[in-house]
Protein backbone atom coordinates (compact mmCIF):
# COMPACT_ATOMS: atom_id res chain seq x y z
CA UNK A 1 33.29 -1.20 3.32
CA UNK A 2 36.96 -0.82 3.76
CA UNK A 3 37.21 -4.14 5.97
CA UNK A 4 35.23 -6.47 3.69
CA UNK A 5 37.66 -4.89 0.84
CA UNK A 6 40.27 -5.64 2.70
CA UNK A 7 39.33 -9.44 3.43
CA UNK A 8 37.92 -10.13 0.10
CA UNK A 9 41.70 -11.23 -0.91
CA UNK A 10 41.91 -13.68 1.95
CA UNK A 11 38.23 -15.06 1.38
CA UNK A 12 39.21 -15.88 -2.24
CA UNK A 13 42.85 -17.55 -1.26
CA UNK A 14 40.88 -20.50 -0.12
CA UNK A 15 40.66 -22.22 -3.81
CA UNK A 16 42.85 -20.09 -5.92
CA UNK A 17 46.42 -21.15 -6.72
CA UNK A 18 47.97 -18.81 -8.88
CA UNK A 19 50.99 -19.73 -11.39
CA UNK A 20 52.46 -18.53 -14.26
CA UNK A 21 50.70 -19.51 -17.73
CA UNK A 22 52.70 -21.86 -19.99
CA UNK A 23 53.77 -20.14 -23.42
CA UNK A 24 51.74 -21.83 -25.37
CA UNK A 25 48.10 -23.97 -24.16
CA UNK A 26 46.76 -26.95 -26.22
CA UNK A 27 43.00 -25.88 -27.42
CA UNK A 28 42.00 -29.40 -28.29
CA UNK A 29 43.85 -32.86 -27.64
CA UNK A 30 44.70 -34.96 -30.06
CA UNK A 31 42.95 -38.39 -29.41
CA UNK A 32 45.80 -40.36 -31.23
CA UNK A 33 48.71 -39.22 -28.96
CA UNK A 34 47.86 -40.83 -26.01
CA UNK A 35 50.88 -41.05 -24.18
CA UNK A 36 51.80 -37.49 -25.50
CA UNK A 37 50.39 -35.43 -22.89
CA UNK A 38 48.94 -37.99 -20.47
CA UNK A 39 51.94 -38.16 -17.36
CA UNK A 40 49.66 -40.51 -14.69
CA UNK A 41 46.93 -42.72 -13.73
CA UNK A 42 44.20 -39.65 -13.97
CA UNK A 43 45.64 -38.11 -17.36
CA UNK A 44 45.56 -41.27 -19.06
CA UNK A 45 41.96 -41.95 -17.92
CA UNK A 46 40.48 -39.13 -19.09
CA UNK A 47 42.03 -38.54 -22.67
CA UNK A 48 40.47 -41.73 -23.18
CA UNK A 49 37.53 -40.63 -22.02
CA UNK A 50 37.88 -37.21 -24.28
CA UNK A 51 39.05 -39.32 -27.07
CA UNK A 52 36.05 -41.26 -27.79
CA UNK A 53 32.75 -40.19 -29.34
CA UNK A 54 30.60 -37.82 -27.34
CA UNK A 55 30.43 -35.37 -25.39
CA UNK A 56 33.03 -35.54 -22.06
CA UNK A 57 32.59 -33.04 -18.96
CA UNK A 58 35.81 -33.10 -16.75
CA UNK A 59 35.62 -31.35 -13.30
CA UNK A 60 38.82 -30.25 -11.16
CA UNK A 61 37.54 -30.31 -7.43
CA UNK A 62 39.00 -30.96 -3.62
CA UNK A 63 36.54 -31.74 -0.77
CA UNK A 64 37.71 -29.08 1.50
CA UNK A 65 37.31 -26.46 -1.16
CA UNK A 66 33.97 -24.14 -0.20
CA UNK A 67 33.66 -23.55 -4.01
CA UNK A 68 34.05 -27.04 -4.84
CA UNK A 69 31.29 -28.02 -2.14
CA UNK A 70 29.40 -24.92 -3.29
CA UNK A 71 29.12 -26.63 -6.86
CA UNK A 72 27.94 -29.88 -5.54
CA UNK A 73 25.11 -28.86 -3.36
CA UNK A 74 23.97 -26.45 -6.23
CA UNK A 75 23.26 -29.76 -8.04
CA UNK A 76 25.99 -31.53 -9.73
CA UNK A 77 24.05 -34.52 -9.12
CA UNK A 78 21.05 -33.04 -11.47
CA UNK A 79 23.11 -32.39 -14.08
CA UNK A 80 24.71 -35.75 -14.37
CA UNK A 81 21.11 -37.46 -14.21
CA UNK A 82 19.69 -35.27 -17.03
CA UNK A 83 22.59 -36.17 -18.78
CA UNK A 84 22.84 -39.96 -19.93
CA UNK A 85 24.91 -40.27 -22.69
CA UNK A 86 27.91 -37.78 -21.65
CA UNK A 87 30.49 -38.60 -19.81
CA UNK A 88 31.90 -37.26 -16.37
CA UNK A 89 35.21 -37.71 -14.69
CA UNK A 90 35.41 -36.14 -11.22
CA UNK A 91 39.01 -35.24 -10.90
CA UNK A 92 40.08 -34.63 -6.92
CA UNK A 93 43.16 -32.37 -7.21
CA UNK A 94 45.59 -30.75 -4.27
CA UNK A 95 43.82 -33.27 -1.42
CA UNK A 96 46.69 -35.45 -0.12
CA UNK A 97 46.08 -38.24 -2.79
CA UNK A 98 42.34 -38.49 -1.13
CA UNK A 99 39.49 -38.81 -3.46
CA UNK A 100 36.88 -37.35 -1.81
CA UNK A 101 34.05 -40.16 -2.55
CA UNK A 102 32.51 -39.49 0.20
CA UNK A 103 31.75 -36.18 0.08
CA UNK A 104 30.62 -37.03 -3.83
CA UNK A 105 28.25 -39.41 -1.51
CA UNK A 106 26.82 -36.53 0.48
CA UNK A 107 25.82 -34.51 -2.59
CA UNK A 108 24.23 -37.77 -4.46
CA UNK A 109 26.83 -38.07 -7.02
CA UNK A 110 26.08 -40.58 -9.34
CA UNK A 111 28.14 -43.52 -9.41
CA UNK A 112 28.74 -43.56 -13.02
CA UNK A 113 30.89 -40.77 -12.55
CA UNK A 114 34.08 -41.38 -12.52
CA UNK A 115 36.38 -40.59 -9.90
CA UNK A 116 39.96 -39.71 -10.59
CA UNK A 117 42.73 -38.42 -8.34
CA UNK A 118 45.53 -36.51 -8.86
CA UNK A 119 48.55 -38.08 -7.21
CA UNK A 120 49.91 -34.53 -5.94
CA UNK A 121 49.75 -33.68 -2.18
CA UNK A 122 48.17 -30.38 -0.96
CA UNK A 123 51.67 -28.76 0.03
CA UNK A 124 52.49 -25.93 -2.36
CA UNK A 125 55.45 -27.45 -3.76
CA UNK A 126 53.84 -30.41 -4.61
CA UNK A 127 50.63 -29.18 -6.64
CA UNK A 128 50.81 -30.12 -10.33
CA UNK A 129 49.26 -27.14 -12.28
CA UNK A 130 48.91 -28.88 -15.59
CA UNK A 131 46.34 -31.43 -16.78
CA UNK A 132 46.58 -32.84 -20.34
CA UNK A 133 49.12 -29.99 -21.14
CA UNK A 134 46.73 -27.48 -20.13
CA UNK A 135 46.67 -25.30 -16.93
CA UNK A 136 44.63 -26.34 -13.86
CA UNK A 137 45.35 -23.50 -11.26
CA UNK A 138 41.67 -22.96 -9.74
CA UNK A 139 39.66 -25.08 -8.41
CA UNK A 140 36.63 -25.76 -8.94
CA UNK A 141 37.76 -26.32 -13.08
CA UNK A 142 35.34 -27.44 -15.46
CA UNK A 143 36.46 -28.29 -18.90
CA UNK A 144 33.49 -29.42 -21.38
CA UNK A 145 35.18 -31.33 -24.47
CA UNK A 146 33.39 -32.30 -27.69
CA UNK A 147 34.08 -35.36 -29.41
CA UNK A 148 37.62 -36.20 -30.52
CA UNK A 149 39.35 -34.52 -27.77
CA UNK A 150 38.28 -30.94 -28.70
CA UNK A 151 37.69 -28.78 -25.81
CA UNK A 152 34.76 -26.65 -26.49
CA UNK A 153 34.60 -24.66 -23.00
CA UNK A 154 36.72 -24.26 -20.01
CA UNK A 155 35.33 -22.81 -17.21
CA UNK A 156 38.79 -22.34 -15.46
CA UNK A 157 38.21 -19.64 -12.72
CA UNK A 158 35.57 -21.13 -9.65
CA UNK A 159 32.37 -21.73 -9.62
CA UNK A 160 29.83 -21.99 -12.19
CA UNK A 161 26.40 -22.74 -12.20
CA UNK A 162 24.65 -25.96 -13.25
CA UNK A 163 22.20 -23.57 -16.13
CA UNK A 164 25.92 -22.62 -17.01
CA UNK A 165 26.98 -25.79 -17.35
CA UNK A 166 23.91 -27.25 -19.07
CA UNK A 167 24.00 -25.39 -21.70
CA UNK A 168 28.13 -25.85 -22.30
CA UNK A 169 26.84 -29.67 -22.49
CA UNK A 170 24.02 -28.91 -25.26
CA UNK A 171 26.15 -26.15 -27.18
CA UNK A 172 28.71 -28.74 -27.44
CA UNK A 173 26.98 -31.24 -28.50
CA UNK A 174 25.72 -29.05 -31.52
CA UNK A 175 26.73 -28.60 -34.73
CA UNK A 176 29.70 -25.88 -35.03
């Protein structure tokens, strides 16, 4: 018992990058600011995407992440195909400017997801821990927005499952 205690913080170090919080974090963003928060190629792709009508599902992953590749055999693919009308952007974070479509491939990843990459390396140094003014400092991330930009779940701490994430999608796209 003592041992797998004992390893249980190295076991865990394999998707977790941990940073301080910002002072204050965005709850929803506003759809007409785009420039505002949007600093590259990927940010400025998906807060259109967030911005329009409908529900948008945004997923932080890497390839080389056993959570990441976890979520995807569990059956990303499912939820995308039961899911017509919403949007997804896979967002490949912390992998050397790589997208990983291949490993999307392996997993049967729909191809009208689409695939975004962060244009930070995997060094340390280098890993951007904001997204849209918001913090991204775990993968797998799964943020769930509503339309307009409002983020109606973030599911910011590894893995979740795909009834979890079904039913962020529907609650969503409810009435509130």
């Amino acid at each position: 018992m003592r041992t797998s205690l004992l390893a249980l913080p190295l076991l865990l170090a394999a998707c977790v990058t941990v940073a301080p919080a910002p002072a204050q974090q965005s709850q929803s963003v506003p759809p007409a600011t785009p420039g505002a928060l949007a600093q590259n190629d990927a940010e400025r792709a998906v807060h259109a995407l967030i911005a329009r009508d409908g529900i948008t599902v945004v997923h932080f992953w890497a390839p080389w992440c056993d959570n990441s590749v976890n979520e995807l055999r569990e059956g990303w693919y499912a939820v995308v195909e039961e899911n017509p009308d919403v949007e997804f952007a896979f967002v490949t974070v912390w992998n050397d400017g790589g997208d990983g479509r291949d490993a999307l491939q392996r997993y049967a990843i729909p191809d009208r997801v689409r695939v975004l990459t962060q244009p930070d390396g995997r060094a340390e140094a280098l890993r951007r821990r904001e997204f849209l003014g918001m913090p991204v400092t775990w993968i797998p991330t799964t943020w769930v927005f509503r339309e307009g930009g409002e983020l109606a779940f973030a599911f910011n701490y590894g893995e979740l499952t795909m009834p979890q994430l079904q039913a962020a999608i529907q609650s969503a796209a409810g009435a509130w």
